[in-house]
C-alpha atoms as a PDB file:
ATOM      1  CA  UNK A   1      82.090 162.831 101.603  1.00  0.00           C
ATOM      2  CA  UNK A   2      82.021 164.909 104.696  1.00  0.00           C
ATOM      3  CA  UNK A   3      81.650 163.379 108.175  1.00  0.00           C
ATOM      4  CA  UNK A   4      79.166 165.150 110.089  1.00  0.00           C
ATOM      5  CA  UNK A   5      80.457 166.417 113.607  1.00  0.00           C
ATOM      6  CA  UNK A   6      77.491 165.225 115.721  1.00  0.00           C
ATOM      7  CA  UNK A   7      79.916 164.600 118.463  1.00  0.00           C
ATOM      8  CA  UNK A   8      81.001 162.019 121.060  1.00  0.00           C
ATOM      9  CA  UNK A   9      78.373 159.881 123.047  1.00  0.00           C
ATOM     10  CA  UNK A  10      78.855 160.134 126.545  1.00  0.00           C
ATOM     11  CA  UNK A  11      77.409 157.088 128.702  1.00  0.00           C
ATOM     12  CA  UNK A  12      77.442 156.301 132.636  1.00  0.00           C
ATOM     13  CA  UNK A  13      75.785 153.522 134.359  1.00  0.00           C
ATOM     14  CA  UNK A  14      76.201 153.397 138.126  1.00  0.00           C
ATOM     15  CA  UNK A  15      74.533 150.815 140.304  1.00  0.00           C
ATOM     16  CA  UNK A  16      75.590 151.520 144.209  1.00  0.00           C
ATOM     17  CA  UNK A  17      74.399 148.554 145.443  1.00  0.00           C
ATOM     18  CA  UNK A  18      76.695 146.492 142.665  1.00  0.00           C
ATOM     19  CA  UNK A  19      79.597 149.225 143.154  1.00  0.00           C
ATOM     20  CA  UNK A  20      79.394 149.790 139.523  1.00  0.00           C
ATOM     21  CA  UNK A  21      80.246 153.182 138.232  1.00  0.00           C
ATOM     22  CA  UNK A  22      81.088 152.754 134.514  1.00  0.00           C
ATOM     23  CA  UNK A  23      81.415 155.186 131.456  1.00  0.00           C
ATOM     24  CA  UNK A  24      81.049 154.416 127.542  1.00  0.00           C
ATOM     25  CA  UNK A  25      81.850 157.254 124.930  1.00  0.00           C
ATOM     26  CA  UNK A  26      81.689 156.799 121.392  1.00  0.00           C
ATOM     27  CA  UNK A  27      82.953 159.155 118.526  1.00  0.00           C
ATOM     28  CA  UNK A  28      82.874 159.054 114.722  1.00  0.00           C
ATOM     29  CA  UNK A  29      86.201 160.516 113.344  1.00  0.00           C
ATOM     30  CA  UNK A  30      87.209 160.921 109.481  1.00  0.00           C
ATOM     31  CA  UNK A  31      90.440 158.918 108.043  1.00  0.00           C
ATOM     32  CA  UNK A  32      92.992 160.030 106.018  1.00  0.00           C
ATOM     33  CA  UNK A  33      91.886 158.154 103.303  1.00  0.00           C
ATOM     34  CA  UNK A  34      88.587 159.322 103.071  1.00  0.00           C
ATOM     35  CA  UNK A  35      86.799 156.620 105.455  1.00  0.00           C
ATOM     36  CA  UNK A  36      85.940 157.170 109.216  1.00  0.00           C
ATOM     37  CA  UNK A  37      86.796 156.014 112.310  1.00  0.00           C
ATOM     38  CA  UNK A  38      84.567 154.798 115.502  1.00  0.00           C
ATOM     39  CA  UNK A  39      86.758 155.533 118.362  1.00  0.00           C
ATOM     40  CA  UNK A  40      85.163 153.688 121.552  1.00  0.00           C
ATOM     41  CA  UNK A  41      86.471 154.120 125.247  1.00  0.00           C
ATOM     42  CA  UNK A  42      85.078 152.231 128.829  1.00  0.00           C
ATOM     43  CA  UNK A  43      86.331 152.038 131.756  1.00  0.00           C
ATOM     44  CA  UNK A  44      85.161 152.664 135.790  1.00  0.00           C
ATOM     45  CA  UNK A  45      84.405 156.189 136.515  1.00  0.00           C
ATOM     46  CA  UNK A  46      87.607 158.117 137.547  1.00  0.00           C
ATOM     47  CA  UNK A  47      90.214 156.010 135.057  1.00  0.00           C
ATOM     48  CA  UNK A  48      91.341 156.146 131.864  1.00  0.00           C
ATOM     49  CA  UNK A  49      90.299 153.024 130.931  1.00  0.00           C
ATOM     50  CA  UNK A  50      90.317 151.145 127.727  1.00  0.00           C
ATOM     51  CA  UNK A  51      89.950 152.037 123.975  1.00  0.00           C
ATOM     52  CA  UNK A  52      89.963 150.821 120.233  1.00  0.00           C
ATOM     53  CA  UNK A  53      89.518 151.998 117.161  1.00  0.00           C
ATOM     54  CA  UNK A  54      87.303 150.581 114.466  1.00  0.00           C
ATOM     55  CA  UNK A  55      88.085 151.815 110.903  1.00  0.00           C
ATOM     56  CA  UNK A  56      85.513 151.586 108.121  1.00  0.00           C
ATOM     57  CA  UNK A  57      84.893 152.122 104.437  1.00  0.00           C
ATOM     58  CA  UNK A  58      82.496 155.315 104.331  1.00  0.00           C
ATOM     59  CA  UNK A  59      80.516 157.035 107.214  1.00  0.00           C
ATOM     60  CA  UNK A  60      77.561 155.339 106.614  1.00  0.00           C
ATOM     61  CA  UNK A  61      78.885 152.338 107.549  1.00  0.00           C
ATOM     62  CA  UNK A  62      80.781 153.913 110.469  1.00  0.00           C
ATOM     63  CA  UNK A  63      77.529 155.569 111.600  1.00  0.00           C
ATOM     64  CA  UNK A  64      75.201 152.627 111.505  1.00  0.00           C
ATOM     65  CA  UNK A  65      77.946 150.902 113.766  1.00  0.00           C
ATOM     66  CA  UNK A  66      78.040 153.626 116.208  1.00  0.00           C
ATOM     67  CA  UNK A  67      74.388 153.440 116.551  1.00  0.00           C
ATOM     68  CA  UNK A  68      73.943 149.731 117.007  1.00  0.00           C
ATOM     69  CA  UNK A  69      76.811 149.619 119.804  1.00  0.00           C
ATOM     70  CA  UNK A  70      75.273 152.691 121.488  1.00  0.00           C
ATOM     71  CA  UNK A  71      71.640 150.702 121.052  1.00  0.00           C
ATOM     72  CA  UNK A  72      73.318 147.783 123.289  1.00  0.00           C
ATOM     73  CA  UNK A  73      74.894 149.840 125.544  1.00  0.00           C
ATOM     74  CA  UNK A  74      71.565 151.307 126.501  1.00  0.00           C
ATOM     75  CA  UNK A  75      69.603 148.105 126.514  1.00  0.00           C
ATOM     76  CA  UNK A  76      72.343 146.934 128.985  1.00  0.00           C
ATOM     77  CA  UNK A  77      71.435 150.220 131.506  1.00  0.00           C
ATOM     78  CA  UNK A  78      73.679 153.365 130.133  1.00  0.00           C
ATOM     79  CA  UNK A  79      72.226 156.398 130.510  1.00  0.00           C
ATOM     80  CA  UNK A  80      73.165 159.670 129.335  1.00  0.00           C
ATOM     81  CA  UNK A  81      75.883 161.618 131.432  1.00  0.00           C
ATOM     82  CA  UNK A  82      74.838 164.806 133.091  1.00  0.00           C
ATOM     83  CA  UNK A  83      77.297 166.919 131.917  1.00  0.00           C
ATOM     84  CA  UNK A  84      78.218 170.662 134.026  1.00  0.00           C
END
């Protein structure tokens, strides 16, 4: 089982007239014993904000979770970040 290095999902909403500037990233990372990781960190723009580390049996499973969080996020008004 090999976890495919797609990597991290970089998310920003920003609403001036709500002073939101916000950023989700999410990343799939193996484990030592041969599951994977979804690493998530939020936060306002400009701190390091929070994180937390879900751990699951194989990378499907890790994968499909990834997905559906990133499918909320987006619902909720994250876009992608322009990246230089």
């Amino acid at each position: 089982m090999e976890i495919q290095a797609s990597g991290p999902v970089h998310l920003r909403r920003i609403d001036p007239s709500r002073n939101m500037r916000r950023f989700y990233v999410l990343a799939i990372q193996p484990t030592l014993f041969g599951g994977a990781s979804v690493i998530r960190n939020w936060g306002r723009i400009g701190s390091n904000g929070q994180s937390i580390m879900q751990t699951f049996d194989s990378e499907g499973d890790a994968t499909s979770a990834s997905m559906r969080l990133e499918r909320a996020k987006r619902r909720k008004g994250y876009r992608d970040s322009e990246r230089a």
